[in-house]
Protein backbone atom coordinates (compact mmCIF):
# COMPACT_ATOMS: atom_id res chain seq x y z
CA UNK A 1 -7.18 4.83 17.88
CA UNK A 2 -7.16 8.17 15.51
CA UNK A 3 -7.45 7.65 12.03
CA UNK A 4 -4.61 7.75 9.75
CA UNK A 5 -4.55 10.38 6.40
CA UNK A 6 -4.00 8.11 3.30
CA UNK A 7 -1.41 9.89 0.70
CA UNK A 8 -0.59 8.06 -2.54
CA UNK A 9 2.29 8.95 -4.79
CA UNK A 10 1.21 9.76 -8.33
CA UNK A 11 3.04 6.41 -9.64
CA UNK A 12 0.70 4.68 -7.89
CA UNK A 13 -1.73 5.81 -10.35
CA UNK A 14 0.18 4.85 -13.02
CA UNK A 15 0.75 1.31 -11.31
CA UNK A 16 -3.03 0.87 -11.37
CA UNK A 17 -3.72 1.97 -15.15
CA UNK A 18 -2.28 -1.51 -16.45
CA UNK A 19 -3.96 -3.31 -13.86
CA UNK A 20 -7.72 -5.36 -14.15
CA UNK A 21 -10.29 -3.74 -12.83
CA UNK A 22 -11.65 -6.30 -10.15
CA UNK A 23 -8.37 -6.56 -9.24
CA UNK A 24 -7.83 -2.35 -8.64
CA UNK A 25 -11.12 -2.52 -6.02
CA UNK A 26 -9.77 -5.04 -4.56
CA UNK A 27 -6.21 -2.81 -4.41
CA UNK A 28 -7.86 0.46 -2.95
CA UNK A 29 -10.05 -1.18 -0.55
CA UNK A 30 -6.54 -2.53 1.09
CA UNK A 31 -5.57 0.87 0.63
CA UNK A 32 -8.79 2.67 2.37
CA UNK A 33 -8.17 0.26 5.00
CA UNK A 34 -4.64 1.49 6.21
CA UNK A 35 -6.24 4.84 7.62
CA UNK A 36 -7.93 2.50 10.54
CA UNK A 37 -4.89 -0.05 10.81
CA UNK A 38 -1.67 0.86 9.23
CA UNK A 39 -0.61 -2.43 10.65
CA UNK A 40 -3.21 -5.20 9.74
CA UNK A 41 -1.64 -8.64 10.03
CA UNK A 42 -1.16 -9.85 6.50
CA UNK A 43 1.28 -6.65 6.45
CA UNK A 44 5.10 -7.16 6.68
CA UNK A 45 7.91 -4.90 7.13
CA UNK A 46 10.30 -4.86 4.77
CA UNK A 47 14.25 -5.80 5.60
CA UNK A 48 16.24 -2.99 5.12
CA UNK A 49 13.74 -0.14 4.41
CA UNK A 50 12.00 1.75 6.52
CA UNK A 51 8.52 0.34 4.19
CA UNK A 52 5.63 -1.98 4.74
CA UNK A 53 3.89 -4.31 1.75
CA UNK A 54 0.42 -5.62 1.81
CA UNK A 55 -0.37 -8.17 -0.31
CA UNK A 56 -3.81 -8.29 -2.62
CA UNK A 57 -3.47 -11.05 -4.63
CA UNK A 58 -0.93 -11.46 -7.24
CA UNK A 59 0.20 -7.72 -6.30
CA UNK A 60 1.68 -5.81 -3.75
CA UNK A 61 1.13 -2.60 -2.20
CA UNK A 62 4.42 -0.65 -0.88
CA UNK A 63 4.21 1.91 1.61
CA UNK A 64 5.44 4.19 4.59
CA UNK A 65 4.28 4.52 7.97
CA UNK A 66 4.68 8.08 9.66
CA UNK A 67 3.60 7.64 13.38
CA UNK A 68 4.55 11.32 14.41
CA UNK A 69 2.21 12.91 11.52
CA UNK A 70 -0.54 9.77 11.53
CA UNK A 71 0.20 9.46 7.63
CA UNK A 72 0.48 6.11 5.85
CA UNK A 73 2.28 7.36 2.25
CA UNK A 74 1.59 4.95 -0.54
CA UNK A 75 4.89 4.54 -2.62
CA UNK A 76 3.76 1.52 -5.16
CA UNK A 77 0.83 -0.86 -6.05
CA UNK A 78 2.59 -2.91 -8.51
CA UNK A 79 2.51 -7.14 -9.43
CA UNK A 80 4.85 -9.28 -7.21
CA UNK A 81 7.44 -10.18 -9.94
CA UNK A 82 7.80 -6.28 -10.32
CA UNK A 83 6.83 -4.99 -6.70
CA UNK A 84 10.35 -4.67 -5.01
CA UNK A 85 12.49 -3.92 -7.94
């Protein structure tokens, strides 16, 4: 399976400022690991949106899947209360 480009939005790294540090490793690994499966199974698709979340904890990571251009686009990495708001 080809590998997948990884872009993030700049208010992802905003999201990640506020955020522990342990916790932001744990956040970009997760990330790093879309390129090989933008699908892994503790990923769910969203109702309604055309946008996956992975969960990492207490927070979530939001993103797009573009099969045509093998591009997973990062939209947030955010805490759950705040994720989907």
């Amino acid at each position: 399976m080809a590998g997948y480009r990884i872009l993030v939005a700049q208010s992802v790294y905003k999201d990640l400022d506020g955020i522990p540090a342990n916790d932001v490793r744990r956040i970009v690994t997760a990330i790093e690991g879309l390129a090989e499966d933008p699908r892994p199974p503790q990923s769910r698709k969203l109702s309604g949106e055309e946008k996956y979340r992975l969960r990492c904890g207490v927070y979530r990571v939001l993103y797009e899947i573009r099969d045509d251009e093998l591009v997973v686009f990062v939209v947030k990495a955010r805490h759950r209360k705040d994720a989907y708001r």
